[in-house]
Protein backbone atom coordinates (compact mmCIF):
# COMPACT_ATOMS: atom_id res chain seq x y z
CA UNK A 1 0.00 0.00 0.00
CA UNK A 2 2.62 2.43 0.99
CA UNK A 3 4.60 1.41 -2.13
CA UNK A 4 1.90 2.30 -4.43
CA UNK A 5 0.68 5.48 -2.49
CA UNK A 6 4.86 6.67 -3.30
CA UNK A 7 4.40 5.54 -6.93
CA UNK A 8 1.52 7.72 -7.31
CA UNK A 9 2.86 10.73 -5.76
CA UNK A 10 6.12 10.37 -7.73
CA UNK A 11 3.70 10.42 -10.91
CA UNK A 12 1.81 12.97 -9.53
CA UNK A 13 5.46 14.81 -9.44
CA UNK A 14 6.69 14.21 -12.71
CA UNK A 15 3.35 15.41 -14.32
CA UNK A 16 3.31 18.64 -12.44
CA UNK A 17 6.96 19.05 -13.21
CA UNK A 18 5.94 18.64 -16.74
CA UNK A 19 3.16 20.85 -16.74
CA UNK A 20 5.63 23.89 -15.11
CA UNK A 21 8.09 23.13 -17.69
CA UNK A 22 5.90 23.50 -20.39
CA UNK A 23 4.45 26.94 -18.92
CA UNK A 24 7.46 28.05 -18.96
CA UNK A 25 8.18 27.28 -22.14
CA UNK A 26 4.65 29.01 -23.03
CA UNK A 27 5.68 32.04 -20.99
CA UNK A 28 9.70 32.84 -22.63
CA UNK A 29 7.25 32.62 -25.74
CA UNK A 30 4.83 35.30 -25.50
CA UNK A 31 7.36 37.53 -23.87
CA UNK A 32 9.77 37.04 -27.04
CA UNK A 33 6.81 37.32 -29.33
CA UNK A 34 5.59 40.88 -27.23
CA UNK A 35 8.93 41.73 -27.17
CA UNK A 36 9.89 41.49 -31.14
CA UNK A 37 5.90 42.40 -32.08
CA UNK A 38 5.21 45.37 -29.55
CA UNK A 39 1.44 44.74 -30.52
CA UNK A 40 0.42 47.58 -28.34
CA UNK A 41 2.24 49.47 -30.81
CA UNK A 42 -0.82 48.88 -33.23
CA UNK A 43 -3.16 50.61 -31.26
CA UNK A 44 -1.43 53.45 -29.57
CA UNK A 45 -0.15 56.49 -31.74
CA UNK A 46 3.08 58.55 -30.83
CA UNK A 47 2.63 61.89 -31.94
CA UNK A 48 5.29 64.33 -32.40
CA UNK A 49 5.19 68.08 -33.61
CA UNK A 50 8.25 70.04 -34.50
CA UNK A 51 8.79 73.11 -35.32
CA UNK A 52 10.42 73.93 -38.60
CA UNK A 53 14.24 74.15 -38.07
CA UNK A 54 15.14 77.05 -36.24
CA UNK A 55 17.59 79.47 -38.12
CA UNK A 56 20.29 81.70 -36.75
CA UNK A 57 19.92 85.35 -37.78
CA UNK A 58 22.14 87.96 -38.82
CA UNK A 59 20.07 90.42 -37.16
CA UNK A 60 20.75 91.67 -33.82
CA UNK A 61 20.23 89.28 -31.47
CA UNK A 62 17.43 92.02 -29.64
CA UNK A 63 15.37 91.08 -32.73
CA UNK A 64 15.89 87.26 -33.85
CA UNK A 65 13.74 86.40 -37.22
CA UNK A 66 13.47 82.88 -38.92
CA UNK A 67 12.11 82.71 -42.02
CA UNK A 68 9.75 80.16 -43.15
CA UNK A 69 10.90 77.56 -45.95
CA UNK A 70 11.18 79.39 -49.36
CA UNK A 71 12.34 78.66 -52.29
CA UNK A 72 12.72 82.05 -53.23
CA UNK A 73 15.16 84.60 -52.01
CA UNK A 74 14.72 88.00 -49.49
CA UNK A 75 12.86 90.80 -51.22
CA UNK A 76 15.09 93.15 -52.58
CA UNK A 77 15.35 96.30 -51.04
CA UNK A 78 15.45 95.10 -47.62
CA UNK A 79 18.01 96.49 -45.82
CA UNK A 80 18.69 93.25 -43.27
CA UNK A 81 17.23 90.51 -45.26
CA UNK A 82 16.85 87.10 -42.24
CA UNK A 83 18.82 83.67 -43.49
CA UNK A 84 15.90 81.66 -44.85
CA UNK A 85 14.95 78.17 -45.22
CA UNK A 86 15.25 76.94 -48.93
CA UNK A 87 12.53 73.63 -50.40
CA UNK A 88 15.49 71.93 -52.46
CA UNK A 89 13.32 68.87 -52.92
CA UNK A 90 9.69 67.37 -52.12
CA UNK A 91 7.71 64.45 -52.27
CA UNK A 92 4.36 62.88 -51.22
CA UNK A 93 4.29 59.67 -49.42
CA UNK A 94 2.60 56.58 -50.81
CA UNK A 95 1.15 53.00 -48.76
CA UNK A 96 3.48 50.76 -48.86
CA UNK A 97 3.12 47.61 -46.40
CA UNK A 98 1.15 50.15 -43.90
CA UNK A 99 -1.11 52.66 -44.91
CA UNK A 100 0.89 56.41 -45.46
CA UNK A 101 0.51 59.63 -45.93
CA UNK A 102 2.27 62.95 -45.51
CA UNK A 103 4.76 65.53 -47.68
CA UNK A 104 8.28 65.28 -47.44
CA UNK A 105 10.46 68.49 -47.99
CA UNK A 106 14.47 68.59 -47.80
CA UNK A 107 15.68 72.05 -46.25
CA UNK A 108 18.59 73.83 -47.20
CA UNK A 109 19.97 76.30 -44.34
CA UNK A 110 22.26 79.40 -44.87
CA UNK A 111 24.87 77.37 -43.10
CA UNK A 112 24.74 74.92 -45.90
CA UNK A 113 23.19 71.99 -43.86
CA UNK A 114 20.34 70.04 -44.82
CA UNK A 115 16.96 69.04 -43.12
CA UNK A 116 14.75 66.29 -44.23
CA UNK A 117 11.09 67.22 -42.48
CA UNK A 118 7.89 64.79 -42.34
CA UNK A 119 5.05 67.36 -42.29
CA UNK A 120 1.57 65.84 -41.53
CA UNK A 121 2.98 62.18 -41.17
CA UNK A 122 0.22 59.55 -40.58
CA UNK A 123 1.17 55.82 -40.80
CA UNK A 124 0.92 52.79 -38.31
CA UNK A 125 3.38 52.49 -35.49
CA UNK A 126 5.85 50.19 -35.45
CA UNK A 127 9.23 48.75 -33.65
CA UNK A 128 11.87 49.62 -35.01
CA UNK A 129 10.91 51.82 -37.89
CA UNK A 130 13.97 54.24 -39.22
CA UNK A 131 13.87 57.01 -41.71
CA UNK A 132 16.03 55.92 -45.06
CA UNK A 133 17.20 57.82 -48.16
CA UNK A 134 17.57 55.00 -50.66
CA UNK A 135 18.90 54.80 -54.48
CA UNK A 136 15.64 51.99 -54.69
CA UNK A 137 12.98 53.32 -56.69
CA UNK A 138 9.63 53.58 -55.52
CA UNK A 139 7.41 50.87 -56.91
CA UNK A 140 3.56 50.24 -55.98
CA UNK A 141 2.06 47.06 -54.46
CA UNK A 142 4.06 44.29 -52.27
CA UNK A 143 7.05 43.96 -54.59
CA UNK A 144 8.30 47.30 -53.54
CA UNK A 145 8.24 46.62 -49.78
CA UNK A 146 11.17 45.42 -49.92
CA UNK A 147 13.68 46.38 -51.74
CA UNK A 148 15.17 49.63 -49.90
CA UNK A 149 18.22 47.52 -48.09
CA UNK A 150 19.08 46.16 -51.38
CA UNK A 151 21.45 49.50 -52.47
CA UNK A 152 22.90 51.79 -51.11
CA UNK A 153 20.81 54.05 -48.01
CA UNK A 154 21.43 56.49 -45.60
CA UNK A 155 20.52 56.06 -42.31
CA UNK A 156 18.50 59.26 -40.61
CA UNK A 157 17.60 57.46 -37.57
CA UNK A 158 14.79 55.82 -35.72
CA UNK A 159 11.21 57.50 -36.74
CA UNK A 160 10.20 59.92 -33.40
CA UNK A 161 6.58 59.23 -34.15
CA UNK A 162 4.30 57.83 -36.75
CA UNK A 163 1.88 60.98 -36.08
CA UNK A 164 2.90 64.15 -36.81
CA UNK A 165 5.64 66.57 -38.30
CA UNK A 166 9.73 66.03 -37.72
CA UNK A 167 13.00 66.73 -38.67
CA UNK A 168 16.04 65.05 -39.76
CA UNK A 169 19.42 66.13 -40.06
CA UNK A 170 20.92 64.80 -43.53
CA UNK A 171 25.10 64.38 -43.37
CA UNK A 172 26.78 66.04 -44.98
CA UNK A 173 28.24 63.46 -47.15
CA UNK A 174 24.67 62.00 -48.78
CA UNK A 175 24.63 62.89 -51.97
CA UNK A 176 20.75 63.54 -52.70
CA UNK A 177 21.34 63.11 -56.26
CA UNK A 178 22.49 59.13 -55.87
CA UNK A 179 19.75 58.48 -52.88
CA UNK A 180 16.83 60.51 -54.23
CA UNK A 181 13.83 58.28 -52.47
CA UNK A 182 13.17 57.77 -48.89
CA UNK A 183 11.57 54.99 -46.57
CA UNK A 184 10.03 54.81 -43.62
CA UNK A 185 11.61 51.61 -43.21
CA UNK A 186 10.82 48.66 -40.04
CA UNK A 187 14.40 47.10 -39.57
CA UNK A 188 12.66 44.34 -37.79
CA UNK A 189 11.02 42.87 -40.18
CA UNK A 190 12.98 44.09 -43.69
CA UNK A 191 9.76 45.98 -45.15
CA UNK A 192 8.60 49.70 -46.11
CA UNK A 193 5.69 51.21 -44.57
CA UNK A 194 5.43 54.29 -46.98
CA UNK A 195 8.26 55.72 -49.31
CA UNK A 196 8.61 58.69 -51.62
CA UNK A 197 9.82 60.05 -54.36
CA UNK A 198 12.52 62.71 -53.86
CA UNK A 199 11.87 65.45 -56.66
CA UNK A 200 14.28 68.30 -56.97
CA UNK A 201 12.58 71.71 -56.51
């Protein structure tokens, strides 16, 4: 009797040792799959709104100006014209694995830097989604999801937020003429959420 009442209990043992095991298993799952899906991330927008870049002025500092973008210069005739913001090329995002929408403008400043700005972004949020200048060219439907890590790309860095207006710094060293499209490329998973065309103004 007492040898089959320890025979049971050792069963007993094993099983529930099997059963933990196997939630555990379960559990290192989910948290890997949260951790490389971030499906919360579906549901909850970040929004982020940035002013245009600020620009320093040649004015006295008692009256700082910044000019809005322009693709034009100062009126003539004025006496102190302000450094401006110069369009030197635009685009309109399209869908691409996520739906997308939004301008994209490239700013040239009077210190002869460049800003890349998202105005009015809307797309779906994402992990690890980065903004890319690409030599790929923009093609509709699923074949053209993929294909911006195939060339050559410059990295801008992560996207601040898939709602919203931002800017970019562009080094100094892209040349816009070779990388003339950009991406609003998910690293994780090797696809393009929207991507534009790169015109020159």
């Amino acid at each position: 009797m007492t040898h089959d009442h320890a025979t049971t209990t050792s069963s007993r043992d094993r099983h529930r040792g099997r059963l933990l095991l196997v939630a555990g298993a379960a559990a290192v799952v989910v948290v890997a799959g949260l951790t490389v899906f971030q499906p919360w991330k579906l549901v909850v927008d970040d929004v982020v709104e940035e002013s245009l870049p600020a620009v320093a002025s040649s004015l006295p500092s008692s009256s700082p100006q910044v000019a809005r973008p322009s693709s034009t210069a100062a009126p003539s005739g004025s006496s102190a014209p302000s450094p401006t913001l110069r369009v030197i090329a635009r685009g309109e995002l399209v869908s691409q694995e996520h739906s997308t929408s939004g301008t994209v403008v490239v700013l040239a400043l009077p210190d002869g830097s460049r800003v890349l700005r998202l105005q009015d972004l809307r797309t779906s949020n994402g992990p690890d989604v980065k903004v890319w200048l690409s030599d790929a060219a923009v093609r509709p439907g699923p074949d053209g999801w993929q294909v911006f890590d195939d060339g050559r790309y410059a990295d801008l860095g992560s996207l601040k937020g898939n709602v919203g207006s931002q800017n970019y710094a562009i080094p100094a060293d892209v040349d816009l003429a070779q990388l003339s499209s950009l991406s609003l490329w998910c690293d994780r998973f090797n696809v393009s959420f929207g991507a534009a065309v790169l015109s020159p103004v």
